[in-house]
N, C-alpha and C. Protein backbone atom coordinates (compact mmCIF):
# COMPACT_ATOMS: atom_id res chain seq x y z
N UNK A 1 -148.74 127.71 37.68
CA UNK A 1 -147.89 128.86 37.95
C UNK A 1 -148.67 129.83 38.82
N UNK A 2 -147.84 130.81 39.75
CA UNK A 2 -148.43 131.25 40.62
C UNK A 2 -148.50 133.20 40.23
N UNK A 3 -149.88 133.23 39.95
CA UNK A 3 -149.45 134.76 39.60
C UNK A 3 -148.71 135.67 40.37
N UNK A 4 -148.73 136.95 40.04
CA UNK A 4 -147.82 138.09 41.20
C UNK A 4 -149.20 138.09 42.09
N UNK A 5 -148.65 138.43 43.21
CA UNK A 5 -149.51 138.90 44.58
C UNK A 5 -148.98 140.61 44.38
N UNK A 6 -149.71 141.80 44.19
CA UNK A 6 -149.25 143.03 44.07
C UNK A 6 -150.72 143.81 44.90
N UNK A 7 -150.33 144.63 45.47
CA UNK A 7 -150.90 145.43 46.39
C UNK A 7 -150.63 146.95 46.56
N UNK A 8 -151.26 147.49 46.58
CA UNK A 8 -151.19 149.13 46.85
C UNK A 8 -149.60 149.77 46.27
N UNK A 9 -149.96 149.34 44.60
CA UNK A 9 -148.30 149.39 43.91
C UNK A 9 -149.08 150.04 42.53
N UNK A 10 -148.47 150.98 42.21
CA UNK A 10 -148.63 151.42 40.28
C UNK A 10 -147.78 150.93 39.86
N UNK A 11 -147.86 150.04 38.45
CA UNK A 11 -147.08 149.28 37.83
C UNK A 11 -147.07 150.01 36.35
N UNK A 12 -146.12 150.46 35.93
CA UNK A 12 -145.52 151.44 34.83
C UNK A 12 -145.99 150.23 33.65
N UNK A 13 -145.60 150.44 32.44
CA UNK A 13 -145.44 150.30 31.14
C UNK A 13 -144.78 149.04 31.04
N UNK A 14 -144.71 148.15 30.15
CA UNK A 14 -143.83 146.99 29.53
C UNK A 14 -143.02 146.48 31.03
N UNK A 15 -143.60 146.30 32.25
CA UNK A 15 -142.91 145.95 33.27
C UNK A 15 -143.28 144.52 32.76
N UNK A 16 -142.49 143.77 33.29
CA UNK A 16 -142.13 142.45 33.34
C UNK A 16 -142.12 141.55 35.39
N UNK A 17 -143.16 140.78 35.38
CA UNK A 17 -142.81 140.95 36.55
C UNK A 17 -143.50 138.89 36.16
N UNK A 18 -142.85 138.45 37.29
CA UNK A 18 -142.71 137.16 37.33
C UNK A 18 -143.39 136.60 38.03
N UNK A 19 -143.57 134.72 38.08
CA UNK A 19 -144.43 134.43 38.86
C UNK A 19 -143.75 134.38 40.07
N UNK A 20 -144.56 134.24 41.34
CA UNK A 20 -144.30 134.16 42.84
C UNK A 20 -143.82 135.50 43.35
N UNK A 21 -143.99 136.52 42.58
CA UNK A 21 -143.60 137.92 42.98
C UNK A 21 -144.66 138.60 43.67
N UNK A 22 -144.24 139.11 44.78
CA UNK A 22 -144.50 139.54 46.32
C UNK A 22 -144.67 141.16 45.88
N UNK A 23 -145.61 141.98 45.66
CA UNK A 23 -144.97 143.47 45.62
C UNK A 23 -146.02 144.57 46.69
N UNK A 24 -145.67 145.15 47.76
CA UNK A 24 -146.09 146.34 48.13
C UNK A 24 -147.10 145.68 49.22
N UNK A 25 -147.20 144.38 49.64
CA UNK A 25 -148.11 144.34 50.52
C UNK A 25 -147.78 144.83 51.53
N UNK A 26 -148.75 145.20 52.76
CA UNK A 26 -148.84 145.99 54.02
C UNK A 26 -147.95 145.23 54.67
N UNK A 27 -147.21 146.22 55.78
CA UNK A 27 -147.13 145.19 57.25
C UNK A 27 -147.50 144.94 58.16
N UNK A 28 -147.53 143.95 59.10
CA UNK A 28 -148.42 144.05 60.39
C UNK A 28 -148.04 145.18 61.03
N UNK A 29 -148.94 145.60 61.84
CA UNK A 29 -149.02 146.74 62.68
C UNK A 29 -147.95 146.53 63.89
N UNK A 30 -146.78 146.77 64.16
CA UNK A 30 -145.70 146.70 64.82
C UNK A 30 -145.90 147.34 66.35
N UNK A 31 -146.44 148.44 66.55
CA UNK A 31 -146.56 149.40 67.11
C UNK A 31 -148.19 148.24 68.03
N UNK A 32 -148.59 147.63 67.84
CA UNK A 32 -150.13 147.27 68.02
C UNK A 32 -149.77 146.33 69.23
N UNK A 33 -150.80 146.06 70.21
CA UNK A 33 -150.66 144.95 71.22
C UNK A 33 -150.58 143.05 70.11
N UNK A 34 -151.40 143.33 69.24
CA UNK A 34 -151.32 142.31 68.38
C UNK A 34 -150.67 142.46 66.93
N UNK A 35 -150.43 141.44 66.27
CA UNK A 35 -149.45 141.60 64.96
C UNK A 35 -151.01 141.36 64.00
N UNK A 36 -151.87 140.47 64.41
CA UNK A 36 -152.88 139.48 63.75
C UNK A 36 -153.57 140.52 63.36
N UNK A 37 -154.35 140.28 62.37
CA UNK A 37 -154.64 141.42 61.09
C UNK A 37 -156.26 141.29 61.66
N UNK A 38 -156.95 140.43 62.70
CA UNK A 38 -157.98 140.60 63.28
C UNK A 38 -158.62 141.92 63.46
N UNK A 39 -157.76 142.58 64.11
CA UNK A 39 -158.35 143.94 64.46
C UNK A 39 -158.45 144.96 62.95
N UNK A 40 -157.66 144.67 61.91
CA UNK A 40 -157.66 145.93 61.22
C UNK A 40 -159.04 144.92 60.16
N UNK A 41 -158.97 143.82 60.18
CA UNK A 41 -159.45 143.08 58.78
C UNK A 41 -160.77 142.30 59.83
N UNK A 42 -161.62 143.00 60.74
CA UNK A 42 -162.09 142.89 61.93
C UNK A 42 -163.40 142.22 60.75
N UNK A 43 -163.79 142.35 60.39
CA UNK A 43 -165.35 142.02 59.35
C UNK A 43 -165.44 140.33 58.88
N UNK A 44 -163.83 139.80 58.70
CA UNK A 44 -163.62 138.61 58.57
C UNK A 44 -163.74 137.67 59.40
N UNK A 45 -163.59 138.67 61.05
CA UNK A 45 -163.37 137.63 61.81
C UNK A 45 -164.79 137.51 62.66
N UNK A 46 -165.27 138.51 62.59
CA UNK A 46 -166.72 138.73 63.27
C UNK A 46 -167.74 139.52 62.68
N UNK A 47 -168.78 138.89 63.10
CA UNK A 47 -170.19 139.38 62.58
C UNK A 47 -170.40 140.65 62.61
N UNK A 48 -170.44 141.20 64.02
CA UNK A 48 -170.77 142.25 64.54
C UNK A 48 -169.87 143.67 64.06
N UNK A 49 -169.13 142.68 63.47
CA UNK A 49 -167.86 143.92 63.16
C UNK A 49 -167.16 144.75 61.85
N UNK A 50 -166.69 145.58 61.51
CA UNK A 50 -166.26 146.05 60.34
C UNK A 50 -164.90 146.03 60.29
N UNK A 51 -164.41 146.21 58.97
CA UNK A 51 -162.67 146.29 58.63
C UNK A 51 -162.55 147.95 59.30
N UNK A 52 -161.29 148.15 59.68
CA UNK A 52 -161.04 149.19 59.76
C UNK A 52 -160.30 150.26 58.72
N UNK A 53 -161.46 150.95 58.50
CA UNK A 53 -161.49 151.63 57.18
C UNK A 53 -160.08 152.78 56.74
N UNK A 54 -159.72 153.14 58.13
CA UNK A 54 -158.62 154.08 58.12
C UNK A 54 -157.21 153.39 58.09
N UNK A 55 -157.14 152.17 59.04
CA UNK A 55 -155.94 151.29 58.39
C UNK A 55 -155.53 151.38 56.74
N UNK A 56 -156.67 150.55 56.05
CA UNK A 56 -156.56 150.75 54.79
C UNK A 56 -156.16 152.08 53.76
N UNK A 57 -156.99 152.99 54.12
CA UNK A 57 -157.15 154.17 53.94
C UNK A 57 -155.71 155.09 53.90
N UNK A 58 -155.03 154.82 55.21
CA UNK A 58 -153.51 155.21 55.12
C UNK A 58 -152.36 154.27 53.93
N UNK A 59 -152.80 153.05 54.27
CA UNK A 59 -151.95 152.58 53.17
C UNK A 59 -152.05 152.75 52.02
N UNK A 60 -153.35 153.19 51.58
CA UNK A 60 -153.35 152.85 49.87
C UNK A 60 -152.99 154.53 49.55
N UNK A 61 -152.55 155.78 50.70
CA UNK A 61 -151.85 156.89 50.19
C UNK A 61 -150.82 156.78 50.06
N UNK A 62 -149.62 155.48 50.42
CA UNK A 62 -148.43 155.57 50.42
C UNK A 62 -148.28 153.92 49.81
N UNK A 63 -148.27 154.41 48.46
CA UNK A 63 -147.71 153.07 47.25
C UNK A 63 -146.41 152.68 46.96
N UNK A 64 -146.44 151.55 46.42
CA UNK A 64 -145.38 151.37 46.17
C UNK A 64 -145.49 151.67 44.55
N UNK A 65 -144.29 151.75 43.46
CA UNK A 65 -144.41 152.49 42.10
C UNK A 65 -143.06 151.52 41.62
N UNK A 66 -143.75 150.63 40.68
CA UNK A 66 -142.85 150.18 39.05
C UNK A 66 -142.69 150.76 38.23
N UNK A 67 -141.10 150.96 37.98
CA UNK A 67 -141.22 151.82 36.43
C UNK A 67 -141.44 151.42 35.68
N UNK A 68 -141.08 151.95 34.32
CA UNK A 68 -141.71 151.68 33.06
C UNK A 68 -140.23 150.75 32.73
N UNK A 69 -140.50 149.47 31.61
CA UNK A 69 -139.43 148.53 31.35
C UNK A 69 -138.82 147.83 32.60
N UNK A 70 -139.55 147.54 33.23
CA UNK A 70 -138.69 146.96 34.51
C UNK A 70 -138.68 144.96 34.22
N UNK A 71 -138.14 144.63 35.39
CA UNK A 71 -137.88 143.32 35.33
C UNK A 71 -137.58 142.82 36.34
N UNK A 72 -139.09 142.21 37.06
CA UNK A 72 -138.79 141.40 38.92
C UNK A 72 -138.51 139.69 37.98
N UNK A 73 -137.54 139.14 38.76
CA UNK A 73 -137.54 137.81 38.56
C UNK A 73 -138.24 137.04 39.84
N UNK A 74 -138.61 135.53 39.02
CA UNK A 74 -139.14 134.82 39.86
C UNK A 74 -139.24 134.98 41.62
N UNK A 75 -139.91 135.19 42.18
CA UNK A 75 -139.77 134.74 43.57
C UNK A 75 -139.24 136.47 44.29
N UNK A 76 -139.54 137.72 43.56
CA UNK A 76 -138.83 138.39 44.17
C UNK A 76 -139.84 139.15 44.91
N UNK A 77 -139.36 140.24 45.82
CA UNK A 77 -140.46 140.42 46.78
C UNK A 77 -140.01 141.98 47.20
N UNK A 78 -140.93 142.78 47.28
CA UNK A 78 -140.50 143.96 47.31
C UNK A 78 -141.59 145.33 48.33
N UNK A 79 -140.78 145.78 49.33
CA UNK A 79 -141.28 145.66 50.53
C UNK A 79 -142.46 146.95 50.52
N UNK A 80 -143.43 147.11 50.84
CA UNK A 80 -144.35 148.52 50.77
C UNK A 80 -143.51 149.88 50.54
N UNK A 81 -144.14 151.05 49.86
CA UNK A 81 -143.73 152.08 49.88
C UNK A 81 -142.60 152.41 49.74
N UNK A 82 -142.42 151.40 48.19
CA UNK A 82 -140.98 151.79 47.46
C UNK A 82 -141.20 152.36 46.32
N UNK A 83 -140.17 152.47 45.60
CA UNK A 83 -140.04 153.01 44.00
C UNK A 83 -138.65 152.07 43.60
N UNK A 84 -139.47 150.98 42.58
CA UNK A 84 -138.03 150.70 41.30
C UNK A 84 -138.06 151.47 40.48
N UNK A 85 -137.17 152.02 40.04
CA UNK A 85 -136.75 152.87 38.90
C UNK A 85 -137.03 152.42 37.24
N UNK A 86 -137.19 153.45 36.44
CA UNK A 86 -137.44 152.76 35.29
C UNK A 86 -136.44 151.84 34.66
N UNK A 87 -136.49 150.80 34.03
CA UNK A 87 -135.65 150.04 33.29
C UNK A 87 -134.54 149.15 34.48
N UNK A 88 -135.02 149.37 35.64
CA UNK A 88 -134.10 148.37 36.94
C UNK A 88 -135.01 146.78 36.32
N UNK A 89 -133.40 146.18 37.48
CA UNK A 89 -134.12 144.94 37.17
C UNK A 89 -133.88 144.21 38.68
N UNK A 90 -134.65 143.33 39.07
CA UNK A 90 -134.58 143.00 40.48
C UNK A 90 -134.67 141.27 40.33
N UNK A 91 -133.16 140.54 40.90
CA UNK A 91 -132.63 139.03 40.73
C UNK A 91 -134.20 138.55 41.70
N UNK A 92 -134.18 137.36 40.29
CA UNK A 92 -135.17 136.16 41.48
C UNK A 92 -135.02 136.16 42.68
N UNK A 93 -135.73 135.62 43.89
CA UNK A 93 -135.41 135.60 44.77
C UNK A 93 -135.54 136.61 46.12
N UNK A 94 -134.85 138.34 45.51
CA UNK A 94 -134.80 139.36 45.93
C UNK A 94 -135.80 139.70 46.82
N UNK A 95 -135.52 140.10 48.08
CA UNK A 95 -136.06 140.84 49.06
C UNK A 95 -135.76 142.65 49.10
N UNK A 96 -136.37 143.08 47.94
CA UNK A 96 -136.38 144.63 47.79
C UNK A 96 -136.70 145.28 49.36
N UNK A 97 -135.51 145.59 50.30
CA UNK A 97 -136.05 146.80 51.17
C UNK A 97 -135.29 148.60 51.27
N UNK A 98 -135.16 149.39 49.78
CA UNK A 98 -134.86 150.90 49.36
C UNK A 98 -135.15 150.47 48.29
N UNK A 99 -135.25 151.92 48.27
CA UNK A 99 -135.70 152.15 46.96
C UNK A 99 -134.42 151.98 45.62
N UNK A 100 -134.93 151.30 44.67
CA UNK A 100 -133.83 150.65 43.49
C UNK A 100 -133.92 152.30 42.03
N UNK A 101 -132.65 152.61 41.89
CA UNK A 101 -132.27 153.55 40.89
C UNK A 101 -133.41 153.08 40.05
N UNK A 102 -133.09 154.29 39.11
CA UNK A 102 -133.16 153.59 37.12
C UNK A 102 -132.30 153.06 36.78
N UNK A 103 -132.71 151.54 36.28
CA UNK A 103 -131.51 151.06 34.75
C UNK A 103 -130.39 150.27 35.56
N UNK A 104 -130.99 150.16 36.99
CA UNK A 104 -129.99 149.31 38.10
C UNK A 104 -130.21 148.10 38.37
N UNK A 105 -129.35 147.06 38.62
CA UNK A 105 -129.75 145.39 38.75
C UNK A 105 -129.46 145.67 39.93
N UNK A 106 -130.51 144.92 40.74
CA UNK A 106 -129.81 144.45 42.28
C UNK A 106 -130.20 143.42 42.39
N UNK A 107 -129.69 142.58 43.69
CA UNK A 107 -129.91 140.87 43.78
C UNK A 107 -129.98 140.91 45.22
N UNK A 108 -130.16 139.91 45.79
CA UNK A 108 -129.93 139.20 47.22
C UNK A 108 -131.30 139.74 48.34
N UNK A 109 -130.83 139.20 49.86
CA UNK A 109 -131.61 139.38 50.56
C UNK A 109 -130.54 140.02 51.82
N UNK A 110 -131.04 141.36 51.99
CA UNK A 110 -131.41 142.06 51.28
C UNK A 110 -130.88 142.43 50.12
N UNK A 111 -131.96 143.04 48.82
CA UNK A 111 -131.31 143.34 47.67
C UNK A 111 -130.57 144.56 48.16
N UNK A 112 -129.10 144.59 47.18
CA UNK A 112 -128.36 144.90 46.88
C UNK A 112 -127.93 145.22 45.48
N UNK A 113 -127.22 146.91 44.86
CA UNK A 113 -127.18 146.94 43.76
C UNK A 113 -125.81 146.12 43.26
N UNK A 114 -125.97 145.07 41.85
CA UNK A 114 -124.98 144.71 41.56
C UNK A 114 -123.94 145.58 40.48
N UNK A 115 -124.92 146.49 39.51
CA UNK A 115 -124.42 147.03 38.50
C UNK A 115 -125.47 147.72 38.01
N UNK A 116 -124.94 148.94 37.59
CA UNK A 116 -125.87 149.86 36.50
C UNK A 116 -126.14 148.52 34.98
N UNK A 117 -127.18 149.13 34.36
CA UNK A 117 -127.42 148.49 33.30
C UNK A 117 -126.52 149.49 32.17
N UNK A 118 -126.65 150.35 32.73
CA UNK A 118 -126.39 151.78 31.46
C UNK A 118 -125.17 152.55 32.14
N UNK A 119 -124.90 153.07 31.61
CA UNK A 119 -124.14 154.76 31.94
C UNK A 119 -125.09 155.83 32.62
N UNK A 120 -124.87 156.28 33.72
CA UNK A 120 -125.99 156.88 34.12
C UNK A 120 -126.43 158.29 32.76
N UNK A 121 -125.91 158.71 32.14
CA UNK A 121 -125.75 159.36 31.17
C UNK A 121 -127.39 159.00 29.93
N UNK A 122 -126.57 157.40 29.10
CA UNK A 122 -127.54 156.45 28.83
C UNK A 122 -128.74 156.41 29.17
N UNK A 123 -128.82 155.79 30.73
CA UNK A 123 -130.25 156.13 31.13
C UNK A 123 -130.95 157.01 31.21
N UNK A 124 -130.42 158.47 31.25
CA UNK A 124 -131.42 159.58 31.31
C UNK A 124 -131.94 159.53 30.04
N UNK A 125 -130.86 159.42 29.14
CA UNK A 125 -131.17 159.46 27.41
C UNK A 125 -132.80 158.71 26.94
N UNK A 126 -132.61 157.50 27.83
CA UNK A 126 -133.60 156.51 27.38
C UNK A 126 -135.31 156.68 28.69
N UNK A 127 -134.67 157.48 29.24
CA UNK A 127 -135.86 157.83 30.20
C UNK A 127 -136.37 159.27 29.43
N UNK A 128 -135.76 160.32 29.03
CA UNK A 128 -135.91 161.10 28.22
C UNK A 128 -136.96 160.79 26.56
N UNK A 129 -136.14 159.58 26.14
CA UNK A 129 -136.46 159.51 24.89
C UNK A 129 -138.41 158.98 25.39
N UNK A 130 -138.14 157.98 26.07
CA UNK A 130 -139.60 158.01 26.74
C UNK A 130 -140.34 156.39 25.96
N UNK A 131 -139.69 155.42 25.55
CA UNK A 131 -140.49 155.19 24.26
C UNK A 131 -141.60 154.11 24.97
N UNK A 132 -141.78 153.96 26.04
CA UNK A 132 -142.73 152.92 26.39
C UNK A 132 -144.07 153.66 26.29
N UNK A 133 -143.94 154.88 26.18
CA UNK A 133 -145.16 156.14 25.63
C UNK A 133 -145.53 156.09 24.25
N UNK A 134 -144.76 155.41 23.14
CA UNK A 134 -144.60 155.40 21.81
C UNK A 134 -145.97 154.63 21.85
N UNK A 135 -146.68 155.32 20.68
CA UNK A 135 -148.22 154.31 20.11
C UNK A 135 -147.56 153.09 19.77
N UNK A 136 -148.36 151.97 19.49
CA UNK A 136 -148.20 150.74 19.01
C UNK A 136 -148.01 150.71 17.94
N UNK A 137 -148.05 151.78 16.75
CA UNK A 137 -147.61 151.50 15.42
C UNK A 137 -146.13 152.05 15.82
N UNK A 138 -145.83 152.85 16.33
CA UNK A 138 -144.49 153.35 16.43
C UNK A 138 -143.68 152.26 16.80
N UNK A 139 -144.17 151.49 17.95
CA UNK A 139 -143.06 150.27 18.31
C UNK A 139 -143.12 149.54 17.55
N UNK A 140 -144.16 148.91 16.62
CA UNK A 140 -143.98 148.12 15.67
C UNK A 140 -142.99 148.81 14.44
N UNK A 141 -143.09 149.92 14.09
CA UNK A 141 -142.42 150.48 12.90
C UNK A 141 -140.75 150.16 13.55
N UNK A 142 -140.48 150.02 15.01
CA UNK A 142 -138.87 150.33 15.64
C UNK A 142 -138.88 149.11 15.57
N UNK A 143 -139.41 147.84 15.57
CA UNK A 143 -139.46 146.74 16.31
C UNK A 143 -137.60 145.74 15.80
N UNK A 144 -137.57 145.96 14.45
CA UNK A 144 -136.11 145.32 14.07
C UNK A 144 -135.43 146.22 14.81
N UNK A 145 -135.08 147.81 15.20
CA UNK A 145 -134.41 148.09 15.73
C UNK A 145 -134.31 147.51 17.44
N UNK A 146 -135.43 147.64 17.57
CA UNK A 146 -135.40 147.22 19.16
C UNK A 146 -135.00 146.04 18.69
N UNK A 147 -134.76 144.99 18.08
CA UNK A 147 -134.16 143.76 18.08
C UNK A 147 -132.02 144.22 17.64
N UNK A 148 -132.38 144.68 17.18
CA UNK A 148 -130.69 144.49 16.18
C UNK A 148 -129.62 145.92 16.61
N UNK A 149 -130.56 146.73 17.65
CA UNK A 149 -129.39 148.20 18.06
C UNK A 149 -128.70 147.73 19.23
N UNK A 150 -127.80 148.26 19.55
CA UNK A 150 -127.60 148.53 21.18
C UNK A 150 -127.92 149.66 21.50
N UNK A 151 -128.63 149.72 22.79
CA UNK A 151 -129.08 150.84 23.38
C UNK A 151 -128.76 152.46 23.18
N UNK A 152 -127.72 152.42 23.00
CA UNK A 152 -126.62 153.67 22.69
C UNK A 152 -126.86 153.96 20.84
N UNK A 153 -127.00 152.85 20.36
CA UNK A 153 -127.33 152.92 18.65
C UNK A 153 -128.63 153.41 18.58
N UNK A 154 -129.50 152.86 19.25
CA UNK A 154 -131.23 153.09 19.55
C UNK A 154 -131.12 154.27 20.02
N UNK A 155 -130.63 154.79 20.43
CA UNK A 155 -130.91 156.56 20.77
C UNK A 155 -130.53 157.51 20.18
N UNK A 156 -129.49 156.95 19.34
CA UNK A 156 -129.00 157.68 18.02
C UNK A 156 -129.75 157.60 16.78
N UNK A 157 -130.75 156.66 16.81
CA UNK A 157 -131.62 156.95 15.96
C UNK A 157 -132.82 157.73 15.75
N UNK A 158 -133.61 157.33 17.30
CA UNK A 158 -134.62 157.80 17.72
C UNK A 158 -134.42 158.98 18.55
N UNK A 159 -133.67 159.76 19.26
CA UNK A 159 -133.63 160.94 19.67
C UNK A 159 -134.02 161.83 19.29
């Protein structure tokens, strides 16, 4: 199995992210006489030479950010200097290029939202309630609930 490839990305809490998943790597330099990563990744290709420190340097100020509870499926890929939202979930496959809500499924290439998971209402509730912050005895003490509520029951308890 092929781990995630993830790059200049903060990855939140209880994210779930799959194998063959693509997240936040750079792009070639568009703007450049060349696309070939020679010139910025210059140390690899020659002796005499160094990476270019400020290439790097700009990218790793502008990340890409997983929320907390998320869910990339297999094979999905998600383009530099985004934000998935907490509790989104992104279809196998997916070529993420905007930024994905909270608590939103999207699919395809390009992804596209298919459906809220929640009520936008819901989701604030459960971004509010916060619980991927909860100590480990706390989630263990919820743990039948997190099995046996619906979401909307789970916030009526724990709120």
């Amino acid at each position: 199995m092929k781990s995630p490839d993830i790059a200049n990305t903060t990855v939140g809490k209880f994210a779930n992210i799959a194998a063959y998943v693509r997240i936040g790597a750079t792009d070639h330099p568009l703007e450049k006489a060349s696309l070939h990563h020679f010139h910025y990744r210059s140390g690899d290709y020659f002796d005499d030479a160094s990476n270019d420190d400020d290439w790097f340097a700009h990218r790793q100020t502008r990340r890409t950010t997983i929320g907390h509870d998320t869910w990339l499926g297999h094979g999905a890929q998600v383009r530099p200097e985004l934000a998935i939202g907490h509790g989104a979930v992104v279809a196998g496959g997916a070529i993420v290029t905007k930024d994905v809500a909270p608590y939103m499924i999207v699919a395809g290439i390009p992804a596209v939202p298919l459906r809220a998971r929640f009520a936008p209402d819901l989701a604030e509730r459960l971004m509010a309630l916060a619980w991927w912050d909860w100590p480990h005895s706390r989630l263990r003490a919820a743990l039948v609930d997190f099995r046996a509520l619906s979401a909307e029951a789970f916030l009526e308890r724990y709120e």
